[in-house]
PDB file of N, CA and C in Angstrom:
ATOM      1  N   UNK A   1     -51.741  -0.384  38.388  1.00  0.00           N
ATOM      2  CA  UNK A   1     -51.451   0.837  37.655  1.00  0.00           C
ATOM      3  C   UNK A   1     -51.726   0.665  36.160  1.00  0.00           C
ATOM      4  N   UNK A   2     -51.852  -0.451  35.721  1.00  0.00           N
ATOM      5  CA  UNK A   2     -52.283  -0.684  34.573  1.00  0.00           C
ATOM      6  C   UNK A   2     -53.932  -0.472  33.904  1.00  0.00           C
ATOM      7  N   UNK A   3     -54.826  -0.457  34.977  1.00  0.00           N
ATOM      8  CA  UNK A   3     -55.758   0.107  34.475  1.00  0.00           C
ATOM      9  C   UNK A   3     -55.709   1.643  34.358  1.00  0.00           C
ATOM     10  N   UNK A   4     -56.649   1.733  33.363  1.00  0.00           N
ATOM     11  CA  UNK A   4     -57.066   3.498  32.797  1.00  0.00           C
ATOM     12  C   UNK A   4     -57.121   4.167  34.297  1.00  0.00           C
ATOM     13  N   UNK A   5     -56.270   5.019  34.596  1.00  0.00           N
ATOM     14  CA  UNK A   5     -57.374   6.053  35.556  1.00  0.00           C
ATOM     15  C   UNK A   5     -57.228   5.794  36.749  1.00  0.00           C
ATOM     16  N   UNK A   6     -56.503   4.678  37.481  1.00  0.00           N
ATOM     17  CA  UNK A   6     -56.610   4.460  38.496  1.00  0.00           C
ATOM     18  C   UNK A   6     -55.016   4.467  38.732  1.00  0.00           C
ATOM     19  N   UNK A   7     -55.447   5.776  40.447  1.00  0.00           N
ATOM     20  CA  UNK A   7     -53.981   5.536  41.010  1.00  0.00           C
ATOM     21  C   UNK A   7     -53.179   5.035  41.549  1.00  0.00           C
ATOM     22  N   UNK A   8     -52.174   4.985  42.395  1.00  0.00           N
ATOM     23  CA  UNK A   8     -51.727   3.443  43.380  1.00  0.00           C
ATOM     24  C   UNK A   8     -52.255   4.128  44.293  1.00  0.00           C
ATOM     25  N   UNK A   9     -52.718   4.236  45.295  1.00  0.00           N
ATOM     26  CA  UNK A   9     -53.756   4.223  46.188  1.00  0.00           C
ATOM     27  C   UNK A   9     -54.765   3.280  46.341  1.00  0.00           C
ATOM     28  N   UNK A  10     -55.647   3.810  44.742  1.00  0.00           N
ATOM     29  CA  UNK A  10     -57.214   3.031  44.295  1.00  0.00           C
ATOM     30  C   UNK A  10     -56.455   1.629  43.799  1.00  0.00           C
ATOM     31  N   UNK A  11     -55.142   1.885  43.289  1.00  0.00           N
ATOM     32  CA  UNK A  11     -55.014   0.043  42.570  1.00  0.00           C
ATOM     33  C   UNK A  11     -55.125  -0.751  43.792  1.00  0.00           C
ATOM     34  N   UNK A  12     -54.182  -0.390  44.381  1.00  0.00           N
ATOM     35  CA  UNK A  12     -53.371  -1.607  46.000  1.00  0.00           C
ATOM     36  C   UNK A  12     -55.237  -1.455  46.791  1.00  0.00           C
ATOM     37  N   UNK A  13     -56.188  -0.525  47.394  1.00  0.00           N
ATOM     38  CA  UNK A  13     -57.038  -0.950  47.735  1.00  0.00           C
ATOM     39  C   UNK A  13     -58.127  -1.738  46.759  1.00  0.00           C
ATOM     40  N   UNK A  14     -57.907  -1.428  45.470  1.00  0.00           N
ATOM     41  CA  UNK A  14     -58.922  -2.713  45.016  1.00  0.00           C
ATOM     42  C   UNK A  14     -58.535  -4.058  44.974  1.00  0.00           C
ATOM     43  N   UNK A  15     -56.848  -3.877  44.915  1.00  0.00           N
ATOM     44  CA  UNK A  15     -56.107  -5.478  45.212  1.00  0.00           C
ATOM     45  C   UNK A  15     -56.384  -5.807  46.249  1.00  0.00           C
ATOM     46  N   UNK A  16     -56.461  -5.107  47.575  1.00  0.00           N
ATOM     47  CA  UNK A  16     -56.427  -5.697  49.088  1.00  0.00           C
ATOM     48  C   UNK A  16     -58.151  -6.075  48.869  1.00  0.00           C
ATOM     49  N   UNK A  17     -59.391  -5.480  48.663  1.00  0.00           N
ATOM     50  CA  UNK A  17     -60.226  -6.147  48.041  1.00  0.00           C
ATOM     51  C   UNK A  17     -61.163  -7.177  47.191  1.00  0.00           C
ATOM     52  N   UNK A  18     -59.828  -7.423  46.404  1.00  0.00           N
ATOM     53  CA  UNK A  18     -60.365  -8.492  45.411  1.00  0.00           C
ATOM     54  C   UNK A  18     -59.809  -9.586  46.041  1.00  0.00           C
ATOM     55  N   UNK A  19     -58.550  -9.508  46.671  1.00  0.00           N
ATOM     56  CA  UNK A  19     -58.217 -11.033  46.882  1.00  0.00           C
ATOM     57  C   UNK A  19     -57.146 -11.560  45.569  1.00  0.00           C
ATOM     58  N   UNK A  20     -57.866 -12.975  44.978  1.00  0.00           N
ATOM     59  CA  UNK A  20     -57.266 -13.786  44.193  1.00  0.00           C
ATOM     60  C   UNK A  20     -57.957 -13.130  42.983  1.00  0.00           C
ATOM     61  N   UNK A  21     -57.191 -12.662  42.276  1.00  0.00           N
ATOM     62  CA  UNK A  21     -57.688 -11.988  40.882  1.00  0.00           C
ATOM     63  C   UNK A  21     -57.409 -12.591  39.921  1.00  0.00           C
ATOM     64  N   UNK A  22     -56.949 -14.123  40.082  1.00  0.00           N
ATOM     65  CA  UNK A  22     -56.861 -14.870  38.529  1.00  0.00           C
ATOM     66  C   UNK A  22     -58.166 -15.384  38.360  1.00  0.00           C
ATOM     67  N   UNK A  23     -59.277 -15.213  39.183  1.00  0.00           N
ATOM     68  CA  UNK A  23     -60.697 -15.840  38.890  1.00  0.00           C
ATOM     69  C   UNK A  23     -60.926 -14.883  37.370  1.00  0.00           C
ATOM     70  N   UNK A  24     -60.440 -13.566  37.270  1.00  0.00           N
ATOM     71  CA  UNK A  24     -61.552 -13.298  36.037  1.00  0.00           C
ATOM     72  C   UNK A  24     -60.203 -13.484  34.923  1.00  0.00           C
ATOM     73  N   UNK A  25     -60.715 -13.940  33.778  1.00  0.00           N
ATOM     74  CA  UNK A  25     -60.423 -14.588  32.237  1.00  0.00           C
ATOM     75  C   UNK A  25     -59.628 -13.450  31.757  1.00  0.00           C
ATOM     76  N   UNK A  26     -59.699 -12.170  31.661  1.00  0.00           N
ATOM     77  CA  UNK A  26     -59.196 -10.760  31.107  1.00  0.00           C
ATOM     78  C   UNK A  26     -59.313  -9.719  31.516  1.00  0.00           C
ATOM     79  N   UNK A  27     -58.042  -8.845  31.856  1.00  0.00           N
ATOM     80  CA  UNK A  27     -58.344  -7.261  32.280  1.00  0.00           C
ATOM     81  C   UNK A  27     -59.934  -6.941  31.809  1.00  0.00           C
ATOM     82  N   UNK A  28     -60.723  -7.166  30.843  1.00  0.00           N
ATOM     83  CA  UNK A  28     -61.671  -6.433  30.428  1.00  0.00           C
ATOM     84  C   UNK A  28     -62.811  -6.800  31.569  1.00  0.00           C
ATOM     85  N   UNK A  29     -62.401  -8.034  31.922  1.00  0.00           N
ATOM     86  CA  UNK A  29     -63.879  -8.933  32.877  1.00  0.00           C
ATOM     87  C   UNK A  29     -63.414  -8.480  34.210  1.00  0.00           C
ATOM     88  N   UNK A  30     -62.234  -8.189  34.339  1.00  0.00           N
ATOM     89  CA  UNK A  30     -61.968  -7.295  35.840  1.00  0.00           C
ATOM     90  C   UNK A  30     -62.784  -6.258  35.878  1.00  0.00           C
ATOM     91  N   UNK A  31     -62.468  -5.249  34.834  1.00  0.00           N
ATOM     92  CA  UNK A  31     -63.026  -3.488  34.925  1.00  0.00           C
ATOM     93  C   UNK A  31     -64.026  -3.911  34.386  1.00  0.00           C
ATOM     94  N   UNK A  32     -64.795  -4.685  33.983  1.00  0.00           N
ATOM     95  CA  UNK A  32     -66.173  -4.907  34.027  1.00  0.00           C
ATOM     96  C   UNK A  32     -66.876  -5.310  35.619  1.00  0.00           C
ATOM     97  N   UNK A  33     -66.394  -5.840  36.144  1.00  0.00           N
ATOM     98  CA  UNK A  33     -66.485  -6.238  37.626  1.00  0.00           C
ATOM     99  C   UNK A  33     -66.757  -5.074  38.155  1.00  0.00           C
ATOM    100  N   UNK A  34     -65.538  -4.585  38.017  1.00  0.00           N
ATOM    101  CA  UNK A  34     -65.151  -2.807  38.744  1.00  0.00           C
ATOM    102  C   UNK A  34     -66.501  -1.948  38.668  1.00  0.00           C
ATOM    103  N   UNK A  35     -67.280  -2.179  37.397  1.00  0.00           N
ATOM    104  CA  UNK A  35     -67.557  -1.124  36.726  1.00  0.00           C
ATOM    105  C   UNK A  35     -67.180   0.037  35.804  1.00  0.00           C
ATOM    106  N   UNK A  36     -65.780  -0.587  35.596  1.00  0.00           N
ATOM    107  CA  UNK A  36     -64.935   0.630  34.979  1.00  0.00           C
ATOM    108  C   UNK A  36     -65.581   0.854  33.140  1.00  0.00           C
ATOM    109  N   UNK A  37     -65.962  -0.672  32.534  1.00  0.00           N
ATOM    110  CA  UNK A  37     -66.136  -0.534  31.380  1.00  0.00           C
ATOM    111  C   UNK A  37     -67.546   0.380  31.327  1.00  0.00           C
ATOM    112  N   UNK A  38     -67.613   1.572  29.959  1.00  0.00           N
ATOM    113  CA  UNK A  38     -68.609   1.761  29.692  1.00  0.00           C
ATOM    114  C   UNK A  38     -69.915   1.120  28.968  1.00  0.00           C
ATOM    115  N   UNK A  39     -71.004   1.352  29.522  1.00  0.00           N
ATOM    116  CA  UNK A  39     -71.913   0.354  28.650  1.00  0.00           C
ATOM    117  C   UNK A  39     -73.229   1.570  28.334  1.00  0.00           C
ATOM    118  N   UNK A  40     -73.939   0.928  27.551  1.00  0.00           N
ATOM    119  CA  UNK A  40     -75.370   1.195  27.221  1.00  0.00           C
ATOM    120  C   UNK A  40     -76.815   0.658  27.027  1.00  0.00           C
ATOM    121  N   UNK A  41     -77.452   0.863  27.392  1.00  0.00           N
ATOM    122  CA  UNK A  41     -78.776   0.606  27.933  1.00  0.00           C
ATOM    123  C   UNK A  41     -79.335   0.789  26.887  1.00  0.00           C
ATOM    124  N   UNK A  42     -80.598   0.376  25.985  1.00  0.00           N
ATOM    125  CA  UNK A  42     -81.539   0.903  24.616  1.00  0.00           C
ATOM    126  C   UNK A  42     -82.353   0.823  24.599  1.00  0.00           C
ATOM    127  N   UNK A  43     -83.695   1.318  24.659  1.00  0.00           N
ATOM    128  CA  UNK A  43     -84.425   0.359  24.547  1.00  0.00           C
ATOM    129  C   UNK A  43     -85.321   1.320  23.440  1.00  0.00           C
ATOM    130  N   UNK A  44     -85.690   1.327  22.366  1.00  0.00           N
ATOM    131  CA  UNK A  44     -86.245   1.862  21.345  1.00  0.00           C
ATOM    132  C   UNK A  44     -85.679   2.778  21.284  1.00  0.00           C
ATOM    133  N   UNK A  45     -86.716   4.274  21.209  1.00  0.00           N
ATOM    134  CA  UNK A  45     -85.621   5.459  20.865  1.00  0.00           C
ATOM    135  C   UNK A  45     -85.357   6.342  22.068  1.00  0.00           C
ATOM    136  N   UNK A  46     -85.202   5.324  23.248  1.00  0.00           N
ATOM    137  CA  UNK A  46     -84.619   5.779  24.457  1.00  0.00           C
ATOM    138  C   UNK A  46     -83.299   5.689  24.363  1.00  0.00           C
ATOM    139  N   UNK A  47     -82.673   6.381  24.782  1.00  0.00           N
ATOM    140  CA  UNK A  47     -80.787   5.845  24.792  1.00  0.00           C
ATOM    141  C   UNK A  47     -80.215   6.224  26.386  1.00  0.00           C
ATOM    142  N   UNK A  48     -79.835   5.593  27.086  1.00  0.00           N
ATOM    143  CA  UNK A  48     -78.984   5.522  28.570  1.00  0.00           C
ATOM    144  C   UNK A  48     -77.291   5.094  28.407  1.00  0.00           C
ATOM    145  N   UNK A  49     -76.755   6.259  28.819  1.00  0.00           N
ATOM    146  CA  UNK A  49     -75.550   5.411  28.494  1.00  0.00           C
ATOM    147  C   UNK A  49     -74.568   5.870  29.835  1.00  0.00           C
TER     148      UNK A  49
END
């Protein structure tokens, strides 16, 4: 329940999913896992985000 956005439903099935979740270093490298963090793509004066 501590991530952004996600309900207990989505938490407890991404827990029954992940397993052992002390492998990643920081909440951030989890929801990076997830996909949760936003990112962006650049490449000249293209922009993807």
């Amino acid at each position: 329940m501590a991530l952004r956005r996600v309900s207990l439903v989505t938490a407890w099935t991404v827990l029954a999913e992940l397993g052992d979740i002390s492998r990643f270093d920081s909440p951030r490298q989890l929801m990076a896992y997830l996909g949760l963090v936003p990112s962006e793509h650049s490449s000249g004066s293209r922009r993807v985000v």
